[in-house]
N, C-alpha and C. Protein backbone atom coordinates (compact mmCIF):
# COMPACT_ATOMS: atom_id res chain seq x y z
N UNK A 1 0.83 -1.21 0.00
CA UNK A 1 0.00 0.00 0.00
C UNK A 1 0.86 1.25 0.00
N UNK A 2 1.86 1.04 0.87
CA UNK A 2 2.71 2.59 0.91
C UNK A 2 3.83 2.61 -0.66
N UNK A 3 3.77 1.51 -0.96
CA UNK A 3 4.14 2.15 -2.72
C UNK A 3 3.22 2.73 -3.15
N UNK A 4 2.23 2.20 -3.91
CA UNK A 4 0.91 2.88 -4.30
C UNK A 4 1.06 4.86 -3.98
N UNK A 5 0.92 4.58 -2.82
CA UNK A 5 0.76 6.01 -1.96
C UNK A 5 1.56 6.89 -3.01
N UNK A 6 3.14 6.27 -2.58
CA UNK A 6 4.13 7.50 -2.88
C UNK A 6 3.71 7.38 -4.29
N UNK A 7 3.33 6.31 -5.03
CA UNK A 7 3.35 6.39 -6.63
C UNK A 7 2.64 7.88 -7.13
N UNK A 8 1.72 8.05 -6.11
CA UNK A 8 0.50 8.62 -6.31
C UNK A 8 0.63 10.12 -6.07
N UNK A 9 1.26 10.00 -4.83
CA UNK A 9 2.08 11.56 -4.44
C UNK A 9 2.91 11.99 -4.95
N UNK A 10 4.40 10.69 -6.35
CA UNK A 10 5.26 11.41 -7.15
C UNK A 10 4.76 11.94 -8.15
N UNK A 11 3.35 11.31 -8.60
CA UNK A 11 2.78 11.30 -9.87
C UNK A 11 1.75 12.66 -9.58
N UNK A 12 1.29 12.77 -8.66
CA UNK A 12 0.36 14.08 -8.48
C UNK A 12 1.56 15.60 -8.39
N UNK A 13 2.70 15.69 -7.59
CA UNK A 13 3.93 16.37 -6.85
C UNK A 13 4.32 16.84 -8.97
N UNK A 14 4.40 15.70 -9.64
CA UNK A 14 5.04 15.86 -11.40
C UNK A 14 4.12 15.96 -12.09
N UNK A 15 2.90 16.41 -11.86
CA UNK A 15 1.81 17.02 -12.70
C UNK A 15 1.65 17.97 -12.56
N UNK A 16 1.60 18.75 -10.88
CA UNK A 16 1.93 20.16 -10.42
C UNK A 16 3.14 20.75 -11.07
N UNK A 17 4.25 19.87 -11.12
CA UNK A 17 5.12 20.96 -11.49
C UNK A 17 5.39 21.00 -13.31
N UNK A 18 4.96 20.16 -14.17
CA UNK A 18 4.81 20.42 -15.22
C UNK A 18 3.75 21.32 -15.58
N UNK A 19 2.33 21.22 -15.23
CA UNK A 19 1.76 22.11 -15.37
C UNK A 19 2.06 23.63 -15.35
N UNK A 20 2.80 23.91 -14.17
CA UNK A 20 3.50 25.08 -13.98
C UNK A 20 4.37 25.51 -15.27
N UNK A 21 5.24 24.26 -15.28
CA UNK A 21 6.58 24.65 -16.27
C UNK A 21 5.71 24.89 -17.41
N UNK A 22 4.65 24.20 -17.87
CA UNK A 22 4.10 24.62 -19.15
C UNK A 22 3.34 25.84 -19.34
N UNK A 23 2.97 25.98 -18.17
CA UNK A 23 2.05 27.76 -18.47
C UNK A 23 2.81 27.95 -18.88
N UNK A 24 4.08 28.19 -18.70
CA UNK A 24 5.32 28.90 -18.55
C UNK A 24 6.25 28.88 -20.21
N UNK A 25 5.95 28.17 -20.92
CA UNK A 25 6.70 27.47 -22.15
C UNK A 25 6.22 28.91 -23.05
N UNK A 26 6.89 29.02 -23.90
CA UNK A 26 7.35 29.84 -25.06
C UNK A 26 6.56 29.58 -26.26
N UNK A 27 5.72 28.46 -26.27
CA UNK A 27 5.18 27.91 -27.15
C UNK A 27 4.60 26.26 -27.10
N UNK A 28 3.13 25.97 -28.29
CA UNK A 28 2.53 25.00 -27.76
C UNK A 28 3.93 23.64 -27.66
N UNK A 29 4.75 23.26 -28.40
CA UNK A 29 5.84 22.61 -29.18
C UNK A 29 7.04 22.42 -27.86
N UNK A 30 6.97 23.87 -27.04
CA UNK A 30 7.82 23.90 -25.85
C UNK A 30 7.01 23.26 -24.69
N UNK A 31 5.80 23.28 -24.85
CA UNK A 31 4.68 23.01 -23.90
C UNK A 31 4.87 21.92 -23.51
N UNK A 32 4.54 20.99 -24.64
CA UNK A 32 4.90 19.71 -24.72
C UNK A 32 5.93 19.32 -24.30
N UNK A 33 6.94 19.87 -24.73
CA UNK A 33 8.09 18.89 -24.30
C UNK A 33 7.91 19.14 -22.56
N UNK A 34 7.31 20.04 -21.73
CA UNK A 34 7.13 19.93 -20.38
C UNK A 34 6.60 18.36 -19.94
N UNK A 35 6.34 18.12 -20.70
CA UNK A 35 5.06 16.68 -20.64
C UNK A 35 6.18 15.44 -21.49
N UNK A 36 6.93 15.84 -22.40
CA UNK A 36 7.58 14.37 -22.78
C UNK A 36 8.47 13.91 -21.26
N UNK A 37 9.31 15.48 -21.14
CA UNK A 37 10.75 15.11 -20.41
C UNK A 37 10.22 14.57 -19.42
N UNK A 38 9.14 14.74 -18.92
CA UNK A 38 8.71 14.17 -17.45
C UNK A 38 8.84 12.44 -17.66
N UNK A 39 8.19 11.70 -18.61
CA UNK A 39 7.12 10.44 -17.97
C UNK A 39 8.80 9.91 -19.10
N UNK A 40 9.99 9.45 -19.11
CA UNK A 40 10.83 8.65 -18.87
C UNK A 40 10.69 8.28 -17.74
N UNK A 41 11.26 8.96 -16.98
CA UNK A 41 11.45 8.74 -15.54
C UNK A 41 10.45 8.46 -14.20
N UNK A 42 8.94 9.09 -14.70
CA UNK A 42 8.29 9.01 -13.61
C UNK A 42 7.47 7.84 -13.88
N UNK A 43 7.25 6.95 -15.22
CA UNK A 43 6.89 5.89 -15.35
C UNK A 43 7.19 4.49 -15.05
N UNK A 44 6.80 3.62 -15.11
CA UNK A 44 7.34 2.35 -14.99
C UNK A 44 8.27 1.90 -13.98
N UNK A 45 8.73 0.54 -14.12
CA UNK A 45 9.17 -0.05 -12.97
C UNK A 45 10.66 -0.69 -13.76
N UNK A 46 11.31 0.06 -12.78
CA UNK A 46 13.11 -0.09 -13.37
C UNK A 46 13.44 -1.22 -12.97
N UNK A 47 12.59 -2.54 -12.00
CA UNK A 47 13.38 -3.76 -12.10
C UNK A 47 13.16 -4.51 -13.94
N UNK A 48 12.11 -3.94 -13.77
CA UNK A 48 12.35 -4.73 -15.50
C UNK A 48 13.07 -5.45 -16.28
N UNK A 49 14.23 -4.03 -16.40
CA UNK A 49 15.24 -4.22 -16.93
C UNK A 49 16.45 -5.12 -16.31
N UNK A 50 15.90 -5.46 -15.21
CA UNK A 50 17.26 -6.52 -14.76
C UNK A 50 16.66 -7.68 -14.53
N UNK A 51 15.19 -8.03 -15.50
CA UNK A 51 14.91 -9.49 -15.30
C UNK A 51 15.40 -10.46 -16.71
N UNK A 52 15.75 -11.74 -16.80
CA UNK A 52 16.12 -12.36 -17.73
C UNK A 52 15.54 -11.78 -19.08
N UNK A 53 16.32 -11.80 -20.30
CA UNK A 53 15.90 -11.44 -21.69
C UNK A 53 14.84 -10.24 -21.70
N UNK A 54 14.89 -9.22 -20.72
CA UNK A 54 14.08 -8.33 -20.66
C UNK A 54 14.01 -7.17 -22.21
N UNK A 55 15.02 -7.34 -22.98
CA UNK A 55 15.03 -6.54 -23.77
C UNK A 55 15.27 -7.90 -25.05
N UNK A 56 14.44 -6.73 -26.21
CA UNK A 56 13.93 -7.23 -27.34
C UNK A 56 15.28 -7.54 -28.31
N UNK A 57 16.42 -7.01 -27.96
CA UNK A 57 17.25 -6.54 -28.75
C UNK A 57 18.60 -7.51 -28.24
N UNK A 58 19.10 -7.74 -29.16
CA UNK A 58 20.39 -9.23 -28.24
C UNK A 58 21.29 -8.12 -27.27
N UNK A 59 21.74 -6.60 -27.53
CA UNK A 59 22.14 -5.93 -26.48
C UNK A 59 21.55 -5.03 -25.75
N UNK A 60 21.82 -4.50 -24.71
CA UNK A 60 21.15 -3.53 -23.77
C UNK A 60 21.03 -2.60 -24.65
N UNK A 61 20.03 -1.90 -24.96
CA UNK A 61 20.54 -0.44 -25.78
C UNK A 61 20.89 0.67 -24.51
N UNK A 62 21.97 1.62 -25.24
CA UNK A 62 22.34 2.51 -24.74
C UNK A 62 21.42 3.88 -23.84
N UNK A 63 20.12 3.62 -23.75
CA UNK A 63 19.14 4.32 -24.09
C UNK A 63 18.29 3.94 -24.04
N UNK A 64 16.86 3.85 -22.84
CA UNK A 64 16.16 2.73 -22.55
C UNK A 64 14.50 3.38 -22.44
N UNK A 65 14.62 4.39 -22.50
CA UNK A 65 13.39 5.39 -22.28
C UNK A 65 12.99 6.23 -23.17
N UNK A 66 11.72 6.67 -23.76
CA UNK A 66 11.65 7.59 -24.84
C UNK A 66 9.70 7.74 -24.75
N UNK A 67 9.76 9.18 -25.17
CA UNK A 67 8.43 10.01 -25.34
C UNK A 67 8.02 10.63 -26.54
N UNK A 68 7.23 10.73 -26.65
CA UNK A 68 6.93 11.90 -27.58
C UNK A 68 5.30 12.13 -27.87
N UNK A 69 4.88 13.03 -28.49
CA UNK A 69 4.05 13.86 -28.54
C UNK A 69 3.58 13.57 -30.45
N UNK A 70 2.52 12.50 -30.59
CA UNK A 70 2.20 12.56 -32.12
C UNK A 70 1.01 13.31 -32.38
N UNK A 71 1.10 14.72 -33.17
CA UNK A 71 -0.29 15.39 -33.16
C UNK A 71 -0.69 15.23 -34.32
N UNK A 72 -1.82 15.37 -34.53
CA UNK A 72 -2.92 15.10 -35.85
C UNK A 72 -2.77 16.53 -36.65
N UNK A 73 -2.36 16.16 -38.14
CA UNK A 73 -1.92 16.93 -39.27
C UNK A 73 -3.50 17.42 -39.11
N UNK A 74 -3.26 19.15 -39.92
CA UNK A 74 -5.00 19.26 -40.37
C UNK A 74 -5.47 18.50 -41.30
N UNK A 75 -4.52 18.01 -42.11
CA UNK A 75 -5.56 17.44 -43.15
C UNK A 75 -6.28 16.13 -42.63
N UNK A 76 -5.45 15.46 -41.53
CA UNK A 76 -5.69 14.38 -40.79
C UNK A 76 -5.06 13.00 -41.14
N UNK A 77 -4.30 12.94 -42.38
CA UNK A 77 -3.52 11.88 -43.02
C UNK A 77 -2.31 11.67 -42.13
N UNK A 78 -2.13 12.90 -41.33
CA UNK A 78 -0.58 12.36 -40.61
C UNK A 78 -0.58 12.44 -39.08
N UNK A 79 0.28 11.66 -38.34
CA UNK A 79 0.46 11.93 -37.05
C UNK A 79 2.10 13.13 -37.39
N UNK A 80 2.07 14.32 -36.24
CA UNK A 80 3.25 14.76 -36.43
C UNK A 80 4.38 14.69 -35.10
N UNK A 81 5.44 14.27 -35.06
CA UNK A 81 6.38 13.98 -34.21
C UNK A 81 7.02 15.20 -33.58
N UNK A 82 6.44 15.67 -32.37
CA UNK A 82 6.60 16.74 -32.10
C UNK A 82 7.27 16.38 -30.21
N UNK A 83 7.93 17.28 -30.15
CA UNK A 83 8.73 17.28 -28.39
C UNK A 83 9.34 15.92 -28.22
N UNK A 84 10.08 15.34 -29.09
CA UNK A 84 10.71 14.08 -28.81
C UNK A 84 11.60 14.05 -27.87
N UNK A 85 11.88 12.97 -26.95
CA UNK A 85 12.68 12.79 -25.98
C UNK A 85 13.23 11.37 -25.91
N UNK A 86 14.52 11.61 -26.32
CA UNK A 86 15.56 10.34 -27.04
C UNK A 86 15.07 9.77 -28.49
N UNK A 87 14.57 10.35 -29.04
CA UNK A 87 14.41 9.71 -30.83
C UNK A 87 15.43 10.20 -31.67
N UNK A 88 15.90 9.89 -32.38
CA UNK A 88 16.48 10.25 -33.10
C UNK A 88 16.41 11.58 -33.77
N UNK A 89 17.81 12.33 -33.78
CA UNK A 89 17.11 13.83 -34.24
C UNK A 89 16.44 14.00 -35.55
N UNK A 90 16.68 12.80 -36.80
CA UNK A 90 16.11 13.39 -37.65
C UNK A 90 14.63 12.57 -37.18
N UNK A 91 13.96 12.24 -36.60
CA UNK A 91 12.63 12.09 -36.30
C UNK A 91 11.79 13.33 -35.57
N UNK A 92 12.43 14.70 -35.32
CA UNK A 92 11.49 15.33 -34.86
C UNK A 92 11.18 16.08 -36.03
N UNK A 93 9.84 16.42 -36.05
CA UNK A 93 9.09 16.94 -36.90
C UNK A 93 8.99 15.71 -38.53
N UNK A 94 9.09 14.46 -37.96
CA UNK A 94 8.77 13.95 -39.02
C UNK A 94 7.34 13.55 -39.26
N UNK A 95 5.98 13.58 -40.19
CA UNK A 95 5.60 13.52 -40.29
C UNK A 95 5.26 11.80 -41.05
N UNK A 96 4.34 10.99 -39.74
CA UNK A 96 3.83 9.31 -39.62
C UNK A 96 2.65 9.38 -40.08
N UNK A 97 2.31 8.59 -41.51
CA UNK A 97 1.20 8.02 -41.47
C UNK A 97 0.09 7.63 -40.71
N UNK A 98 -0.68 8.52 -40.32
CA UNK A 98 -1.66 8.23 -39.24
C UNK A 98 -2.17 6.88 -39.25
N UNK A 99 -2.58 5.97 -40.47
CA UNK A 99 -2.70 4.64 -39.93
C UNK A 99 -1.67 3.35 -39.72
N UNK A 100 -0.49 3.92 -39.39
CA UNK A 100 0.36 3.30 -39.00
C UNK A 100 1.18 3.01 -37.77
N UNK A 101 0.89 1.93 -37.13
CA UNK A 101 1.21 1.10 -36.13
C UNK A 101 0.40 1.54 -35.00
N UNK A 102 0.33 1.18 -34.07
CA UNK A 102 -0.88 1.72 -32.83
C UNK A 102 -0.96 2.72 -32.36
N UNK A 103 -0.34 3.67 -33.01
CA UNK A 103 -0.95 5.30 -32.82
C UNK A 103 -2.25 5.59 -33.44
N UNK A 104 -2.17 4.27 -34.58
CA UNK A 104 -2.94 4.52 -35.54
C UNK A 104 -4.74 3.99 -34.87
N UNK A 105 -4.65 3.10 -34.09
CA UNK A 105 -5.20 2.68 -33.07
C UNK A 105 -6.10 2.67 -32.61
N UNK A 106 -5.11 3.91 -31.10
CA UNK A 106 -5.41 5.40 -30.53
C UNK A 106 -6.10 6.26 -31.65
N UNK A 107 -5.93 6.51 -32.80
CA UNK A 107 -6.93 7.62 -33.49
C UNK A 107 -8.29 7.39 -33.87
N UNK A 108 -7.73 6.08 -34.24
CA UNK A 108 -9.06 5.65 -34.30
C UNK A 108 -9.99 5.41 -33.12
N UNK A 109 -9.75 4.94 -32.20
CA UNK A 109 -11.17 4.44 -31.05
C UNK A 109 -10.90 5.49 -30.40
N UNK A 110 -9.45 6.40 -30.12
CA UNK A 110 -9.84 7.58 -29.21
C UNK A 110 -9.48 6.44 -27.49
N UNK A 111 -8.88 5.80 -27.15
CA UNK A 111 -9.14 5.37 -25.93
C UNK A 111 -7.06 5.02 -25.55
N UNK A 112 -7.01 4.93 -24.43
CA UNK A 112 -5.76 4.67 -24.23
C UNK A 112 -5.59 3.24 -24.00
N UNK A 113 -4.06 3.13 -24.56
CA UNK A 113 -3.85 1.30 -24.78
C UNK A 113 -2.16 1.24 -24.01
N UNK A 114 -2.44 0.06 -23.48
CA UNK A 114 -1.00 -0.54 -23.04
C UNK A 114 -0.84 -1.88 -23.52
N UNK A 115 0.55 -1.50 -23.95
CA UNK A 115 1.48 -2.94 -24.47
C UNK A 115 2.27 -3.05 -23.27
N UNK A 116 1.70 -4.21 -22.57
CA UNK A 116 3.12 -4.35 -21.20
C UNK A 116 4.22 -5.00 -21.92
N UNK A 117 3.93 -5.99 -22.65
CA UNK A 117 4.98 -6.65 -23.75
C UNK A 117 4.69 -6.25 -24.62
N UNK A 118 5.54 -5.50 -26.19
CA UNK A 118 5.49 -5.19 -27.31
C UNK A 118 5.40 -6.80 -28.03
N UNK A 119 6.01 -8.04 -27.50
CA UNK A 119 6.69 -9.42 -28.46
C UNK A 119 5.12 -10.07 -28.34
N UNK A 120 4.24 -9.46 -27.40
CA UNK A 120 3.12 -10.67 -27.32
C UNK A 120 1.96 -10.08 -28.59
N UNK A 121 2.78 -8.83 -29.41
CA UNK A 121 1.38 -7.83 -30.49
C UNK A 121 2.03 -8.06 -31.54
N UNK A 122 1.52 -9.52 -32.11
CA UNK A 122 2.30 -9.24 -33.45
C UNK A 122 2.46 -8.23 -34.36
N UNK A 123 0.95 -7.31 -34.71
CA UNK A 123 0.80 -6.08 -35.00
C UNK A 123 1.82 -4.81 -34.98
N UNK A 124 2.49 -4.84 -33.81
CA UNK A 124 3.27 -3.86 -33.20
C UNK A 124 4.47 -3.60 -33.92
N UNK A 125 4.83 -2.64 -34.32
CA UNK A 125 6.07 -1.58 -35.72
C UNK A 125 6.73 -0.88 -34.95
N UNK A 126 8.18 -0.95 -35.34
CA UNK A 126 9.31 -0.09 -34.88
C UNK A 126 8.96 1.42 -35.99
N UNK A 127 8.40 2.60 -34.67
CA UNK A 127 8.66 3.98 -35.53
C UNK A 127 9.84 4.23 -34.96
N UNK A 128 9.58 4.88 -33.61
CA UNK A 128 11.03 5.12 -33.02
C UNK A 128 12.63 4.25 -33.17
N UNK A 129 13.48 4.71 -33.46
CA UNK A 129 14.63 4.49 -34.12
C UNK A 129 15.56 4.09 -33.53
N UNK A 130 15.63 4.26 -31.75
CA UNK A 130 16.61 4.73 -30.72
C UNK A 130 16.95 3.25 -30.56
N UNK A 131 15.95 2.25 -30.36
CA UNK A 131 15.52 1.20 -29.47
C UNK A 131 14.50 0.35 -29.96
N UNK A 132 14.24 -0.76 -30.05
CA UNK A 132 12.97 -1.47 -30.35
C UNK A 132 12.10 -1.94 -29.19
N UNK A 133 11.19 -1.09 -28.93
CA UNK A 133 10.18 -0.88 -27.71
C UNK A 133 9.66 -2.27 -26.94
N UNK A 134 10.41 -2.77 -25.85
CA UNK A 134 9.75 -3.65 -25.10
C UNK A 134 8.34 -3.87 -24.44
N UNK A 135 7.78 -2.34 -23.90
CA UNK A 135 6.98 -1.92 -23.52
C UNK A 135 6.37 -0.50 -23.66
N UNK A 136 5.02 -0.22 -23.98
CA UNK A 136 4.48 1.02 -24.64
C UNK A 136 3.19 1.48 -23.63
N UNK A 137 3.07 2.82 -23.45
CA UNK A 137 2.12 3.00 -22.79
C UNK A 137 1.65 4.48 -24.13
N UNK A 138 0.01 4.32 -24.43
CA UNK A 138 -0.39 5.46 -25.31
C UNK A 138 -1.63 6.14 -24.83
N UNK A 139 -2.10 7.55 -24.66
CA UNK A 139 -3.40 8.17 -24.72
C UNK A 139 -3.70 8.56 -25.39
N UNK A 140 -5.00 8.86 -25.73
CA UNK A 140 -5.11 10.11 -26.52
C UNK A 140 -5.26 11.77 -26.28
N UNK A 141 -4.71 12.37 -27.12
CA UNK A 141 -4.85 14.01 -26.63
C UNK A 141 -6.30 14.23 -26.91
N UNK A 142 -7.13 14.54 -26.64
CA UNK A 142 -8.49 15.12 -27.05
C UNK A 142 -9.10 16.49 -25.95
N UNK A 143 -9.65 17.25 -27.02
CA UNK A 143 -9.36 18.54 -26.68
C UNK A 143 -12.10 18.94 -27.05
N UNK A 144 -12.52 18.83 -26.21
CA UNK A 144 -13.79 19.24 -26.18
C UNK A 144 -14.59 17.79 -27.25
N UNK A 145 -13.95 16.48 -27.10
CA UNK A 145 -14.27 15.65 -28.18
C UNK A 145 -13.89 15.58 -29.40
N UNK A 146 -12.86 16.01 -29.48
CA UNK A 146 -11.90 16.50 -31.05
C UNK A 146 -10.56 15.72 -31.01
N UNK A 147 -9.97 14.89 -31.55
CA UNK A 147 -8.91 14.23 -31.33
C UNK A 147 -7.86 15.05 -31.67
N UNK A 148 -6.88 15.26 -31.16
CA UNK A 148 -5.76 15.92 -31.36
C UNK A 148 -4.50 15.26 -31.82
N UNK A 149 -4.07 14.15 -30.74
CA UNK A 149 -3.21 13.40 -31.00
C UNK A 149 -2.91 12.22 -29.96
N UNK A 150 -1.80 12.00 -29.56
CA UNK A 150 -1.51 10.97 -28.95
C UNK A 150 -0.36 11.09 -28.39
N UNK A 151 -0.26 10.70 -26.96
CA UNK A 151 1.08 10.68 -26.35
C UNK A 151 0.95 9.59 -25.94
N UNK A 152 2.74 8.97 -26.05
CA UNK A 152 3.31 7.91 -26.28
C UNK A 152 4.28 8.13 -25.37
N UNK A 153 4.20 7.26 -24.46
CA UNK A 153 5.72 6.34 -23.39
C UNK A 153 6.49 5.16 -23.86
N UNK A 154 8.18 4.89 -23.78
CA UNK A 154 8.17 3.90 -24.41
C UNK A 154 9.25 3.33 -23.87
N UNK A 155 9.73 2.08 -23.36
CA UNK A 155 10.46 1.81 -23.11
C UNK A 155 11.35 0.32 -23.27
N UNK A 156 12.66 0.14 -23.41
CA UNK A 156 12.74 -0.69 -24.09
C UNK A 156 13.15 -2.47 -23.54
N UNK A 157 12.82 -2.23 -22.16
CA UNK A 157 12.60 -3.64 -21.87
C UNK A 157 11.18 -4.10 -21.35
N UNK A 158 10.89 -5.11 -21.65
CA UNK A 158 9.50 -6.07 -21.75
C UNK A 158 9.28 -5.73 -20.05
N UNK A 159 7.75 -5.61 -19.94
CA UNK A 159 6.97 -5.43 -18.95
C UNK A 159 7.75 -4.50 -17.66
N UNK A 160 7.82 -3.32 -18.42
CA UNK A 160 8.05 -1.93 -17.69
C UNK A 160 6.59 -1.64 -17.46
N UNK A 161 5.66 -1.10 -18.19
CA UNK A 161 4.82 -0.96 -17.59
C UNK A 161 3.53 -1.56 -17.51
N UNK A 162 2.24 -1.01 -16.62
CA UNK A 162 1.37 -1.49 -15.94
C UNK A 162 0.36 -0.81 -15.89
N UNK A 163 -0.77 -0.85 -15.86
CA UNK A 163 -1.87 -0.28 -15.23
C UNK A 163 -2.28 0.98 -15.12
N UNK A 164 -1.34 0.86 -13.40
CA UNK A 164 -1.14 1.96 -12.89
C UNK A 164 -0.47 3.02 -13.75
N UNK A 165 0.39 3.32 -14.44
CA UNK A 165 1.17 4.00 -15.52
C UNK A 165 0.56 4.50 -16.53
N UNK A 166 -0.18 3.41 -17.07
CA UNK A 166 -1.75 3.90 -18.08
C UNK A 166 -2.32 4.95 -17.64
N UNK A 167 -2.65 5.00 -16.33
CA UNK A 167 -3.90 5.66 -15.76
C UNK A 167 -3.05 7.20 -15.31
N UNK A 168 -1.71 7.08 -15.06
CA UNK A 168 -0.67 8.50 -14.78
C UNK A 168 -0.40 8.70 -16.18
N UNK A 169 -0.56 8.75 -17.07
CA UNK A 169 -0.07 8.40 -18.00
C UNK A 169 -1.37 9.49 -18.93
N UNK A 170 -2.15 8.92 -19.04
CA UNK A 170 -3.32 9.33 -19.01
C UNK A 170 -4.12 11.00 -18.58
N UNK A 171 -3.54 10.80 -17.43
CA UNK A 171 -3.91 12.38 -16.25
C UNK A 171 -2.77 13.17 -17.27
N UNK A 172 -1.52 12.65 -17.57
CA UNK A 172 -0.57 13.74 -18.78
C UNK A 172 -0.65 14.38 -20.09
N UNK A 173 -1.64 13.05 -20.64
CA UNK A 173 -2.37 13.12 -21.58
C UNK A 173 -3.42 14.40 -21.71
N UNK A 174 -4.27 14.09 -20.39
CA UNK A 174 -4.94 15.58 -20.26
C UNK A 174 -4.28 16.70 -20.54
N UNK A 175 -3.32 16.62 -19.78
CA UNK A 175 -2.42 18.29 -19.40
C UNK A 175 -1.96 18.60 -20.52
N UNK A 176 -1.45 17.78 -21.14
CA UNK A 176 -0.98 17.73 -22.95
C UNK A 176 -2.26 18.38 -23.63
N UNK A 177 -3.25 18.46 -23.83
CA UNK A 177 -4.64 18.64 -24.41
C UNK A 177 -4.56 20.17 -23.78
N UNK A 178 -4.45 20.32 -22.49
CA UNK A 178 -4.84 21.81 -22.73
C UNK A 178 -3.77 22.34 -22.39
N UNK A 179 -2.72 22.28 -22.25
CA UNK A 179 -1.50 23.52 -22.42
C UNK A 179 -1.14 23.30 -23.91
N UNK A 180 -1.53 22.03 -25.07
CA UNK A 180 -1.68 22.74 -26.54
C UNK A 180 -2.80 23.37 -27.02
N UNK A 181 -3.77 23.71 -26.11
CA UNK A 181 -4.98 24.56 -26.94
C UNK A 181 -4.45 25.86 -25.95
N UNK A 182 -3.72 25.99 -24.62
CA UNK A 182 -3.50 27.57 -24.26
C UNK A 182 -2.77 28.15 -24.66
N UNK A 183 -1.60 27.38 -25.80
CA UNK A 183 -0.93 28.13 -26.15
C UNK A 183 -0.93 28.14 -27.65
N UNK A 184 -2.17 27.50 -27.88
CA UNK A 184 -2.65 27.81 -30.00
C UNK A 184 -2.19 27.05 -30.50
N UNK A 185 -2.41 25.57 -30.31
CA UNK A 185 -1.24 24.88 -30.88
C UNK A 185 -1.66 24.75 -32.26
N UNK A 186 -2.96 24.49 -32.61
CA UNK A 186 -3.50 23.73 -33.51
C UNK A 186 -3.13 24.95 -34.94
N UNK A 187 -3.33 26.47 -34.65
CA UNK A 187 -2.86 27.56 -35.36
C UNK A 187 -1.50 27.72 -35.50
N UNK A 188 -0.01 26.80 -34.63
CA UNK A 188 0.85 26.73 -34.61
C UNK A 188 1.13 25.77 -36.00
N UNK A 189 0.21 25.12 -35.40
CA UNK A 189 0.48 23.44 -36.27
C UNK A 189 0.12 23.91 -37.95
N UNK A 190 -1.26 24.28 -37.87
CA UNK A 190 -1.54 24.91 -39.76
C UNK A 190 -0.40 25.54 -40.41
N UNK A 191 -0.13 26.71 -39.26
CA UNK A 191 1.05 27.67 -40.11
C UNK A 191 2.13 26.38 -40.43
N UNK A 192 3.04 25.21 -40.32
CA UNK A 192 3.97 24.79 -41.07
C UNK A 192 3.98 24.16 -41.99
N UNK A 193 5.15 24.57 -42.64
CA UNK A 193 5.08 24.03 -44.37
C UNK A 193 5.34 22.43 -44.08
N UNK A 194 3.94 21.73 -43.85
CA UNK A 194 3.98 20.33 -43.95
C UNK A 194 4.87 19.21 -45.03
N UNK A 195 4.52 20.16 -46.26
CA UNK A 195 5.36 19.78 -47.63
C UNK A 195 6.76 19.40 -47.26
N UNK A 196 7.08 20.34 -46.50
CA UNK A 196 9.14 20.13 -46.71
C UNK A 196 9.42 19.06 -45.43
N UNK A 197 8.52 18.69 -44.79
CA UNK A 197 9.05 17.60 -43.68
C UNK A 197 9.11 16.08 -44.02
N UNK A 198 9.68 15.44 -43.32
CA UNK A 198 10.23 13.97 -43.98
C UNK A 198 8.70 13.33 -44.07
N UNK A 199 8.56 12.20 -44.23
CA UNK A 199 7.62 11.69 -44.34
C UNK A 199 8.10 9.99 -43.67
N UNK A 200 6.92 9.36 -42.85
CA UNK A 200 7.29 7.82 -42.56
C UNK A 200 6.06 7.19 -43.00
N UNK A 201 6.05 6.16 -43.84
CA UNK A 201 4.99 5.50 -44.07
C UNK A 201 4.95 3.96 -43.82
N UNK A 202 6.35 3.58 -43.61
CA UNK A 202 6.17 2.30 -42.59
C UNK A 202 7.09 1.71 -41.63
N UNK A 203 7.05 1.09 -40.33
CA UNK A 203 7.98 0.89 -39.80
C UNK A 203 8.61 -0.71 -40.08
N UNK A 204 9.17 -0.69 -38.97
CA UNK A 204 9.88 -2.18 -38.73
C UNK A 204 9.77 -3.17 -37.89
């Protein structure tokens, strides 16, 4: 019970203070990243990684945690890769096929999903580049019943996360939804020249 507790008090204590940091951001794009940098660290359960064959990959990767922020293009054909945290640099601002791999999902039903194991979904596609995702936690951004996008936790040994993580996970998801409508995101998002950004149309 007194895990639970503190889970609950680190996870409430790192919603207060992102919220803050995001009033605070320069922009919707800076906003966000208030909300990626957080949930590496405040998610999941770090024995994970020190249980047998915990990772997907024959070595440890260098790099075991990763976020990001996929928002819905206007036209609606794309997810866009926005506030990444550990992806590869040429993946920010790359523009994903919205029906591709379980972001694609999330857009569709609108509901949040956990992969505690990525190996048990055959379904499941390497976007991120860093690492091949052991475990995934996703919400959706939705903003008055309007889908926005999707935030994504990810990490790369098998059964990091749980439940509980979904549901913190989730409460970020919110905060994501409206510190990008207080700071205009969606008028941020129209103004860029969508044309000149990379494009992903399938993973691995």
């Amino acid at each position: 019970m007194s895990d639970s507790r503190d889970h609950h008090h680190e996870a409430l204590q790192a919603l207060g203070r992102v919220a803050a940091e995001g009033s605070e951001a320069d922009g919707p794009e800076e906003a966000l990243w208030c909300v990626t940098r957080a949930l590496p660290a405040l998610l999941g359960d770090p024995a994970a990684a020190l249980r047998p064959h915990a990772y997907r990959e024959a070595e440890p990767p260098q790099i075991s945690g990763a976020a990001v922020a996929f928002m819905r293009s206007p036209d609606g054909r794309h997810h866009l890769n926005l506030a990444p945290v550990n992806f590869l640099p040429g993946q920010h601002h790359e523009l994903i096929d919205i029906a591709l791999g379980h972001p694609a999902w999330v857009a569709r039903t609108r509901r949040p999903l956990l992969l505690a194991d990525t190996t048990l979904h055959p379904a499941f596609v390497k976007i991120l580049q860093t690492f091949r995702a052991g475990s995934s936690v996703f919400a959706p951004i939705l903003w008055r019943g309007d889908y926005l996008g999707v935030l994504i936790c990810a990490n790369a040994a098998r059964g990091t996360f749980g439940e509980r993580d979904l549901a913190t996970h989730g409460a970020f998801a919110n905060l994501a939804a409206a510190l990008w409508m207080a700071h205009d995101g969606p008028a941020w998002l129209a103004a860029l020249d969508l044309l000149a950004l990379p494009v992903r149309e399938s993973g691995t």
